[in-house]
Each structure stands twice: as C-alpha cells, then as structure tokens.
PDB file of N, CA and C in Angstrom:
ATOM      1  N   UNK A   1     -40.040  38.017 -36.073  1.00  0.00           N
ATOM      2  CA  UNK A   1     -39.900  39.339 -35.552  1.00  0.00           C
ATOM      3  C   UNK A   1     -39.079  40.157 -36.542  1.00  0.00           C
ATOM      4  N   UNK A   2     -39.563  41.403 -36.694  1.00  0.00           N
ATOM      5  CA  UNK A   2     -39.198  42.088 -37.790  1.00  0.00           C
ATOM      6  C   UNK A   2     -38.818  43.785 -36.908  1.00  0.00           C
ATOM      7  N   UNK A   3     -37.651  43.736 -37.009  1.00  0.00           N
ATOM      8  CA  UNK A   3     -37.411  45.273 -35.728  1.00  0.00           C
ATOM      9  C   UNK A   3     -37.055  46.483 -37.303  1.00  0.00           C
ATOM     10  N   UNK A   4     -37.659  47.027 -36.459  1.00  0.00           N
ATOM     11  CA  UNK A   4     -37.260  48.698 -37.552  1.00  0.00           C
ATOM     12  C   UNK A   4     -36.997  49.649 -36.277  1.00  0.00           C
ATOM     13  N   UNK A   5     -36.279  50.762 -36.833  1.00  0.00           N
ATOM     14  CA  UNK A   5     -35.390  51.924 -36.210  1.00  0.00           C
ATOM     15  C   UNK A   5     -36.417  53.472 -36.605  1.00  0.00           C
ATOM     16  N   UNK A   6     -36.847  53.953 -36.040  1.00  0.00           N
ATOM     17  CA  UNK A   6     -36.968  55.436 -36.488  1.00  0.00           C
ATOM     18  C   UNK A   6     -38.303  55.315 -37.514  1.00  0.00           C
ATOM     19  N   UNK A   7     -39.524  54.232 -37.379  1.00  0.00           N
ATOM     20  CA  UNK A   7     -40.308  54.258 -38.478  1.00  0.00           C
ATOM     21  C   UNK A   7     -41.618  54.698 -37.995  1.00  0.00           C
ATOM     22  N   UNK A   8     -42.580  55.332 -38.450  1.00  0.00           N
ATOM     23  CA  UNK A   8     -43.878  56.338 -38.003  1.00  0.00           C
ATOM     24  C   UNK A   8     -44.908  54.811 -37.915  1.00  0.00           C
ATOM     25  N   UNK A   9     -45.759  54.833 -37.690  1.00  0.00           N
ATOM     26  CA  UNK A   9     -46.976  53.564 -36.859  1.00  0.00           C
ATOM     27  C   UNK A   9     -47.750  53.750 -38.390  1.00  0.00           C
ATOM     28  N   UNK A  10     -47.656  54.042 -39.411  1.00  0.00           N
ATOM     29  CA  UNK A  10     -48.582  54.476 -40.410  1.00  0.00           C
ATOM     30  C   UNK A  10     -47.810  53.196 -41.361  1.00  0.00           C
ATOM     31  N   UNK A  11     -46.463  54.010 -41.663  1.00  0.00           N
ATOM     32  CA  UNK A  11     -45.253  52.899 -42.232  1.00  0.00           C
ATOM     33  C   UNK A  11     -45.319  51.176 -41.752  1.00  0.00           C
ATOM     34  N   UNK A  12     -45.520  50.726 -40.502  1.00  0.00           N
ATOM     35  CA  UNK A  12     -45.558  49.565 -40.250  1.00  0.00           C
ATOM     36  C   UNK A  12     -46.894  48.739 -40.511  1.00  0.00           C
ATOM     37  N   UNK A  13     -48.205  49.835 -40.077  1.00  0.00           N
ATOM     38  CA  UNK A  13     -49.363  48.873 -40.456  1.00  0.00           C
ATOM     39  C   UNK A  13     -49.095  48.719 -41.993  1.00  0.00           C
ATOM     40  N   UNK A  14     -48.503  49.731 -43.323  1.00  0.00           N
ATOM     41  CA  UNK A  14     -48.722  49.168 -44.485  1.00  0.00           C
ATOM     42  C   UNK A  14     -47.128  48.365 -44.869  1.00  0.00           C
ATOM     43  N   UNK A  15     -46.229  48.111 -44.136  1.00  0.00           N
ATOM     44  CA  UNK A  15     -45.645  46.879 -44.336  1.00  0.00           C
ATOM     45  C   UNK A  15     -46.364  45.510 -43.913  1.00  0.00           C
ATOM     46  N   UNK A  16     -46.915  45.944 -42.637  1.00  0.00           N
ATOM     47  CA  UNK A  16     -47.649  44.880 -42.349  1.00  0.00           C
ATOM     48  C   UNK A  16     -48.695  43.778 -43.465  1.00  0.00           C
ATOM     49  N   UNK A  17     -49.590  44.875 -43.412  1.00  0.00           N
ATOM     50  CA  UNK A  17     -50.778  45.038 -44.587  1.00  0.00           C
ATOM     51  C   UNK A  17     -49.465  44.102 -46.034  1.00  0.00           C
ATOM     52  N   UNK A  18     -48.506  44.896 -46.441  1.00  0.00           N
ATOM     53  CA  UNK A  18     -48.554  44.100 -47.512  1.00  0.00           C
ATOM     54  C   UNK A  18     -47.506  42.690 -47.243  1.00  0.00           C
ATOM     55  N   UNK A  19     -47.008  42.437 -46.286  1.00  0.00           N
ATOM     56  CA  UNK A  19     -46.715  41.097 -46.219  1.00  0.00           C
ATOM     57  C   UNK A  19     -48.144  40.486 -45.897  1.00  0.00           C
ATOM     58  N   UNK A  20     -48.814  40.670 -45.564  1.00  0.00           N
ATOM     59  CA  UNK A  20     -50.252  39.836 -45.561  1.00  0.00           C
ATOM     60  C   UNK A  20     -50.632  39.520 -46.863  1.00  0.00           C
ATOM     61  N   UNK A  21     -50.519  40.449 -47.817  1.00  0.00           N
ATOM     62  CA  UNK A  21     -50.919  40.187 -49.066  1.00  0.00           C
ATOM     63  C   UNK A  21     -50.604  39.601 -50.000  1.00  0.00           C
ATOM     64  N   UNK A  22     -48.803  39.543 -49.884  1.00  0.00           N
ATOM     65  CA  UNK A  22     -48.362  38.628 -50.318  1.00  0.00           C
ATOM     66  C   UNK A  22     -48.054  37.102 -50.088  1.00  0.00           C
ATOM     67  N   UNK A  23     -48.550  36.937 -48.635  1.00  0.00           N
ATOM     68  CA  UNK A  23     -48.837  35.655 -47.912  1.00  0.00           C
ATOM     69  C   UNK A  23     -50.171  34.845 -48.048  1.00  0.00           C
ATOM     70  N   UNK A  24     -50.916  35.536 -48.928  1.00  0.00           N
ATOM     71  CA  UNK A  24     -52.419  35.412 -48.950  1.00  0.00           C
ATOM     72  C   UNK A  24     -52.309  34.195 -50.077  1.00  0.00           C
ATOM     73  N   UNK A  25     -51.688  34.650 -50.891  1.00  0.00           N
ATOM     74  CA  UNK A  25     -51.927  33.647 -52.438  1.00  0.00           C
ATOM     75  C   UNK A  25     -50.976  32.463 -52.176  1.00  0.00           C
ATOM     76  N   UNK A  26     -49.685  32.879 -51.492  1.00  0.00           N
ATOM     77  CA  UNK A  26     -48.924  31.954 -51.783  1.00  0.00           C
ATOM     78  C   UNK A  26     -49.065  30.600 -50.538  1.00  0.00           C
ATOM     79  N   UNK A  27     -49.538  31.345 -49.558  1.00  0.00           N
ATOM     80  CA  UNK A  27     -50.678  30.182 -48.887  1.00  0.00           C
ATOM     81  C   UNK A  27     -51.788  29.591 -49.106  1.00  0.00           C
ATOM     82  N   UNK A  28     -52.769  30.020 -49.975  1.00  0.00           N
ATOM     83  CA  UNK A  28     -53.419  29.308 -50.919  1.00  0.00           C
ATOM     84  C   UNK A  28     -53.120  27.899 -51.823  1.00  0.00           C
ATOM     85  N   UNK A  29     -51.544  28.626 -52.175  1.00  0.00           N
ATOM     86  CA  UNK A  29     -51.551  27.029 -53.225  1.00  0.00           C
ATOM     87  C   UNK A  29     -50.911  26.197 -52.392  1.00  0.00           C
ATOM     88  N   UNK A  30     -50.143  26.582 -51.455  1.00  0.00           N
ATOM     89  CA  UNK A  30     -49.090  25.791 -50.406  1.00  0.00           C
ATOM     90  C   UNK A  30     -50.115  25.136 -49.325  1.00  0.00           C
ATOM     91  N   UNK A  31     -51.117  25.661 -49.198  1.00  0.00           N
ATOM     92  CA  UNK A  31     -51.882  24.939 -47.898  1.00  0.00           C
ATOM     93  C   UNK A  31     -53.829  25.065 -48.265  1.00  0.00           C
ATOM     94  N   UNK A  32     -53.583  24.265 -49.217  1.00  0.00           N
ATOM     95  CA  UNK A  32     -55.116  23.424 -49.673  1.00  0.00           C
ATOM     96  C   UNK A  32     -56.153  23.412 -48.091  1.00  0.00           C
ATOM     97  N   UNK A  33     -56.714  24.176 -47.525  1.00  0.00           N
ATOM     98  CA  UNK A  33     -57.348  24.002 -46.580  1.00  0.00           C
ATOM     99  C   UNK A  33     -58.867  24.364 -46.994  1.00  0.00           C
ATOM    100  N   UNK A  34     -59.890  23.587 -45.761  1.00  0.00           N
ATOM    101  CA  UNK A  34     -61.205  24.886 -46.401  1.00  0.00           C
ATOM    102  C   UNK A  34     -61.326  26.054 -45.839  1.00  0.00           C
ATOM    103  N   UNK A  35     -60.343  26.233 -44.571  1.00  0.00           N
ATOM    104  CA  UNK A  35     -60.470  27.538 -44.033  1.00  0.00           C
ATOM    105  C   UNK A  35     -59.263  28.029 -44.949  1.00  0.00           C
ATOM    106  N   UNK A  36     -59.026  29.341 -45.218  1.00  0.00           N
ATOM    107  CA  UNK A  36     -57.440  29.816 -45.659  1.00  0.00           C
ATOM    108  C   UNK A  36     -56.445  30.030 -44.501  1.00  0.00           C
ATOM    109  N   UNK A  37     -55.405  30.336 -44.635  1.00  0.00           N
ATOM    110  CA  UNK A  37     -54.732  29.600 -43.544  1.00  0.00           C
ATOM    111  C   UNK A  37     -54.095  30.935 -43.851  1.00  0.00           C
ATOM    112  N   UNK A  38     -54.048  32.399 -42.833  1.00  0.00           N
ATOM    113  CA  UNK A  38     -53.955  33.777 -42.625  1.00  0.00           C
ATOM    114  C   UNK A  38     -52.907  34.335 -42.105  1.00  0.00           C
ATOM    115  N   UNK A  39     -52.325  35.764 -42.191  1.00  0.00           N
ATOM    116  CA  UNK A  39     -50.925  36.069 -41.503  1.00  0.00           C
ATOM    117  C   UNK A  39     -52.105  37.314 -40.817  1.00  0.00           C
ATOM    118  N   UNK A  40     -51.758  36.545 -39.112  1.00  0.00           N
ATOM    119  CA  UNK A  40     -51.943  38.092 -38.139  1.00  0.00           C
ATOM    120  C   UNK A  40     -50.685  38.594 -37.790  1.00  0.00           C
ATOM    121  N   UNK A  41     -50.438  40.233 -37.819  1.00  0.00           N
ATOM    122  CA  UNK A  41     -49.602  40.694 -37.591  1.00  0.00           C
ATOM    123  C   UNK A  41     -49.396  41.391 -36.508  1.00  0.00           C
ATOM    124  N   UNK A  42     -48.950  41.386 -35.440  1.00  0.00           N
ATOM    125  CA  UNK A  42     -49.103  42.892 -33.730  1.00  0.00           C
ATOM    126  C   UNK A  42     -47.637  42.848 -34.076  1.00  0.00           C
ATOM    127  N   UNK A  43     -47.876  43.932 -34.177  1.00  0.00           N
ATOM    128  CA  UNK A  43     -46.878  45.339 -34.208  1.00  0.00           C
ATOM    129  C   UNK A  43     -46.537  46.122 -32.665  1.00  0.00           C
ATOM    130  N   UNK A  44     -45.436  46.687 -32.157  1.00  0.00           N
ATOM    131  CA  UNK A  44     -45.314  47.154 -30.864  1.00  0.00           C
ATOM    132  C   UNK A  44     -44.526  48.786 -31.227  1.00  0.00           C
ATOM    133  N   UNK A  45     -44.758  49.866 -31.130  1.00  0.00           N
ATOM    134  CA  UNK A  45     -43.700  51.073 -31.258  1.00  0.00           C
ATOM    135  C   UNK A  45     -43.624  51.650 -29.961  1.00  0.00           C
ATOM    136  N   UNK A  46     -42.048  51.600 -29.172  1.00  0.00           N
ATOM    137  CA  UNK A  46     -41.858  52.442 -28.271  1.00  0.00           C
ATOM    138  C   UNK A  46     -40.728  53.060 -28.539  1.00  0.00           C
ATOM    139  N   UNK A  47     -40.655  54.235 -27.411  1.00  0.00           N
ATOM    140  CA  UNK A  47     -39.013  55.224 -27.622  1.00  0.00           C
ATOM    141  C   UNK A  47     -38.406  54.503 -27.044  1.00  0.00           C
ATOM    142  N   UNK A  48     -38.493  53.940 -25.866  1.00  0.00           N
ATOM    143  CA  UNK A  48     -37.084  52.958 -25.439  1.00  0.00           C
ATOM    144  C   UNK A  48     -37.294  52.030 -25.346  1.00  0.00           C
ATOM    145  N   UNK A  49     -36.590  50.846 -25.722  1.00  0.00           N
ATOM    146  CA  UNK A  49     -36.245  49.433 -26.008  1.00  0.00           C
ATOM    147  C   UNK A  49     -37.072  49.060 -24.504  1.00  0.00           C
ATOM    148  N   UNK A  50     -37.666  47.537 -24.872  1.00  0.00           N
ATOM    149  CA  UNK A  50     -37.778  47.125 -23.339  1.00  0.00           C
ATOM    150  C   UNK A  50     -36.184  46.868 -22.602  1.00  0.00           C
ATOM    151  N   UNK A  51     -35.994  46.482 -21.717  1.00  0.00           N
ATOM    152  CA  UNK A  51     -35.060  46.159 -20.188  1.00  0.00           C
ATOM    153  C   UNK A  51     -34.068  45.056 -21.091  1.00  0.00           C
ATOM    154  N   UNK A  52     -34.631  44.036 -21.517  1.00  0.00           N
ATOM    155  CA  UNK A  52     -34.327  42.315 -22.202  1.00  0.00           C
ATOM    156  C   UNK A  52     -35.042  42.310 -23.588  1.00  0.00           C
ATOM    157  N   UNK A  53     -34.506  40.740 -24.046  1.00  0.00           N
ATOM    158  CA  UNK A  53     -35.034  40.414 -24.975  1.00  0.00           C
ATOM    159  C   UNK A  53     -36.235  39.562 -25.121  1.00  0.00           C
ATOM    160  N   UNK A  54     -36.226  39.444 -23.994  1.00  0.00           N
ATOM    161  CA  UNK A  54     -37.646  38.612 -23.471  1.00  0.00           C
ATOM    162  C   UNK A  54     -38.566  39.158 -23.260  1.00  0.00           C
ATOM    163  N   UNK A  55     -38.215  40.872 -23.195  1.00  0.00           N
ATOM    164  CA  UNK A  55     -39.501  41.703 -22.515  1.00  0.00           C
ATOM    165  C   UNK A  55     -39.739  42.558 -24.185  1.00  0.00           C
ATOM    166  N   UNK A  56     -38.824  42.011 -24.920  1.00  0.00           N
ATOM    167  CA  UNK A  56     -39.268  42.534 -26.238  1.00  0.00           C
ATOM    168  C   UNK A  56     -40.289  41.724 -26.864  1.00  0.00           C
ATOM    169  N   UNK A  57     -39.732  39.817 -26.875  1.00  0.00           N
ATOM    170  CA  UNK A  57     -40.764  39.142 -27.354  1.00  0.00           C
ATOM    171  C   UNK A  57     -41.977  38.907 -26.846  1.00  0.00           C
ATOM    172  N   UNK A  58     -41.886  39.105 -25.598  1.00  0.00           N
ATOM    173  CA  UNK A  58     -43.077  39.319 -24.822  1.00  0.00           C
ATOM    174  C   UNK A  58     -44.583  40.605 -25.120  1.00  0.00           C
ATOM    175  N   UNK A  59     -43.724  41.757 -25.577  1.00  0.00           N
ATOM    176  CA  UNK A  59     -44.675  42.910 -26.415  1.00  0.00           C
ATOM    177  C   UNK A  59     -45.218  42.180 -27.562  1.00  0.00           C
ATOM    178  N   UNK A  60     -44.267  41.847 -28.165  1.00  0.00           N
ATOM    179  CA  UNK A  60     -44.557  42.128 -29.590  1.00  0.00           C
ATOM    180  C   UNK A  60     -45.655  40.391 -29.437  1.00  0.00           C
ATOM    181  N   UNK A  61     -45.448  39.861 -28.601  1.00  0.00           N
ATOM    182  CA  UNK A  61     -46.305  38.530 -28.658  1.00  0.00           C
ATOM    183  C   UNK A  61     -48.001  39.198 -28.091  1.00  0.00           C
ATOM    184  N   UNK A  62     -47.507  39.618 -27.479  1.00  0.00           N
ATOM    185  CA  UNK A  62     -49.072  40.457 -26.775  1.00  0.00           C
ATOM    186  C   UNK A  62     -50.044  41.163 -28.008  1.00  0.00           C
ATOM    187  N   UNK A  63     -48.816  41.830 -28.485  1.00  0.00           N
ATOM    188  CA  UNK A  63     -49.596  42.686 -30.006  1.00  0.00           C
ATOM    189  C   UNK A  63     -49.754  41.584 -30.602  1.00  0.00           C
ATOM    190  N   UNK A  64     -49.292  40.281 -31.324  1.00  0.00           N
ATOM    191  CA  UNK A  64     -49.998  39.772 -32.481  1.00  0.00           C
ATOM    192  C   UNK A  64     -50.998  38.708 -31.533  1.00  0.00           C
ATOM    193  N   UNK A  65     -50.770  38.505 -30.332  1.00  0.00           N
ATOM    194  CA  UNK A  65     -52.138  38.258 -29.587  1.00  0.00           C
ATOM    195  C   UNK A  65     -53.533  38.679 -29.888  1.00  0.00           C
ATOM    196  N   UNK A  66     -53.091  40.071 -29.553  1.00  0.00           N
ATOM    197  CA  UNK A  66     -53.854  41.453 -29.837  1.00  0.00           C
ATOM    198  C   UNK A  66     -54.880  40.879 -31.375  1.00  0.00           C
ATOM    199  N   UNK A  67     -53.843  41.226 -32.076  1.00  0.00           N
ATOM    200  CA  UNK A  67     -54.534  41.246 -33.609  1.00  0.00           C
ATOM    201  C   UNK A  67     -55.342  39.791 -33.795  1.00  0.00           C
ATOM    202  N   UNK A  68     -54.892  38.489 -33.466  1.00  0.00           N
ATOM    203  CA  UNK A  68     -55.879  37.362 -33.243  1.00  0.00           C
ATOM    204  C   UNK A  68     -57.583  37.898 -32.661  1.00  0.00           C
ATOM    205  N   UNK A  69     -57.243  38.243 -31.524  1.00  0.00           N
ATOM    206  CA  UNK A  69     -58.384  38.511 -30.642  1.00  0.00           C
ATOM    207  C   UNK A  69     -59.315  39.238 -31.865  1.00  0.00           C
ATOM    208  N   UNK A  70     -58.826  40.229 -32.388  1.00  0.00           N
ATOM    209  CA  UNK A  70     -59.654  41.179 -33.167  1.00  0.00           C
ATOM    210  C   UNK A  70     -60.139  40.901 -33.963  1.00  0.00           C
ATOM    211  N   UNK A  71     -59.823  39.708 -34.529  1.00  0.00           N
ATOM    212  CA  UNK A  71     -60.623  38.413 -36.084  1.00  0.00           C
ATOM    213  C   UNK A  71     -59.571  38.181 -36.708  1.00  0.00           C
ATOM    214  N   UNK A  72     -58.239  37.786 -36.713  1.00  0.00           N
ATOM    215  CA  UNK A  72     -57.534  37.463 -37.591  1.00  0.00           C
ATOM    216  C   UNK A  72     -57.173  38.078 -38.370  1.00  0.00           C
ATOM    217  N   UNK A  73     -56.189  37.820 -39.543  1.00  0.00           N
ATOM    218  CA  UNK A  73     -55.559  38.097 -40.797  1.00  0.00           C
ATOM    219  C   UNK A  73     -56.233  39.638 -40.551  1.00  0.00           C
ATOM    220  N   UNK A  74     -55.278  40.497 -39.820  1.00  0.00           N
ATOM    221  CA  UNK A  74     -55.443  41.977 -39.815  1.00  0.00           C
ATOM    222  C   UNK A  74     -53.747  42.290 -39.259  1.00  0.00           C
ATOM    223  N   UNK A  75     -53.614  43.615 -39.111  1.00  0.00           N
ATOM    224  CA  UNK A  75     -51.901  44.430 -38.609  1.00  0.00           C
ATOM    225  C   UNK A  75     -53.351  44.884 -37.148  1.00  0.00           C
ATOM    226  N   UNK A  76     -52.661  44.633 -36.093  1.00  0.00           N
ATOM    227  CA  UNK A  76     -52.705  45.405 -34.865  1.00  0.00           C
ATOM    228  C   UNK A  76     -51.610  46.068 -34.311  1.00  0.00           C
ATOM    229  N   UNK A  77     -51.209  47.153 -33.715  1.00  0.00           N
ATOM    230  CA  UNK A  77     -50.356  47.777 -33.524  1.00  0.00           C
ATOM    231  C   UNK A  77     -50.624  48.573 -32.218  1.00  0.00           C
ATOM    232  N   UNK A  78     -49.395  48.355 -30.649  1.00  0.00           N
ATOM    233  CA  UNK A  78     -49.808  48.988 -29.744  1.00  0.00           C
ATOM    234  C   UNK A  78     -48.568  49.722 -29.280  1.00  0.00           C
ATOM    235  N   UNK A  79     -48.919  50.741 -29.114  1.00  0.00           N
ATOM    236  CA  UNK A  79     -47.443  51.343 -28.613  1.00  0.00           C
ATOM    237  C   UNK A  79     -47.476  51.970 -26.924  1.00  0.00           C
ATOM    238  N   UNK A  80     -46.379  51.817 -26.407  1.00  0.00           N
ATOM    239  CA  UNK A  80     -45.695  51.392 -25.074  1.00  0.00           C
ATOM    240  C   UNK A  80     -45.178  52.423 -25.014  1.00  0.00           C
ATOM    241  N   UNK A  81     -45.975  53.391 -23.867  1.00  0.00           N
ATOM    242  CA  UNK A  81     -45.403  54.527 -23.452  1.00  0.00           C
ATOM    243  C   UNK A  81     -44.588  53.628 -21.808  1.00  0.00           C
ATOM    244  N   UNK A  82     -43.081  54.335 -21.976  1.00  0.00           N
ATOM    245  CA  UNK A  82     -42.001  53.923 -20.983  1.00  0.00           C
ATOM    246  C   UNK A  82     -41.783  55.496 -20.195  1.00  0.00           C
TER     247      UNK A  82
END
C-alpha cells in the first residue's frame, strides 16, 4: 500500500503504470516462468479517509481486485464518493 496526500487520479495511474514497468523486467530474470509473472495495481481516491484502517485496506483491496478482474498487469483506479 502506497498512500499519497493531495494527488489528481491522472498522477497515480502513471505512477502506477511505471512501477509496472519497472517490475516487468526485473521479474523476468527473478521468476523464469512460461507465463510472466505481472504487477496489478487498484488504486482508491477519496476526500475523506475511510472510518479505520481496515476499511482502508479493504478499498484499496477491492480496487486491485478490480484491476485483476479486468485482465491483469493494468492500474485500475476507483474513487469513493463519502
């Protein structure tokens, strides 16, 4: 889990995007597979914090849920109107 303060939904899919990219090669030589072995990323942006910290990991687990469902090795991103 990676929390940012004050950042626009544009900014996170291309952090996202490039930790994928740099996870791409260096999982290649680290994990000899015949499938490649992929970083999905779900992303969550709301104005107020959830309640807990459980209802935080709980979003942000839903979003990289999210991004699985959609085919893998992609940034999904859902934001939580409170």
């Amino acid at each position: 889990m990676i929390l940012l303060r004050a950042v626009a939904g544009e900014d996170v899919v291309t952090l996202g995007n490039g930790l994928r990219e740099v996870f791409a090669p260096m999982a290649r030589a680290a994990f000899p597979t015949p499938e490649p072995v992929t970083l999905s990323v779900g992303a969550t942006l709301f104005e107020r914090p959830p309640a807990s910290l459980a209802a935080l990991l709980e979003l942000g687990d839903a979003a990289l849920y999210e991004s699985k469902r959609g085919g893998r090795d992609r940034v999904r991103m859902v934001s939580v109107v409170a």
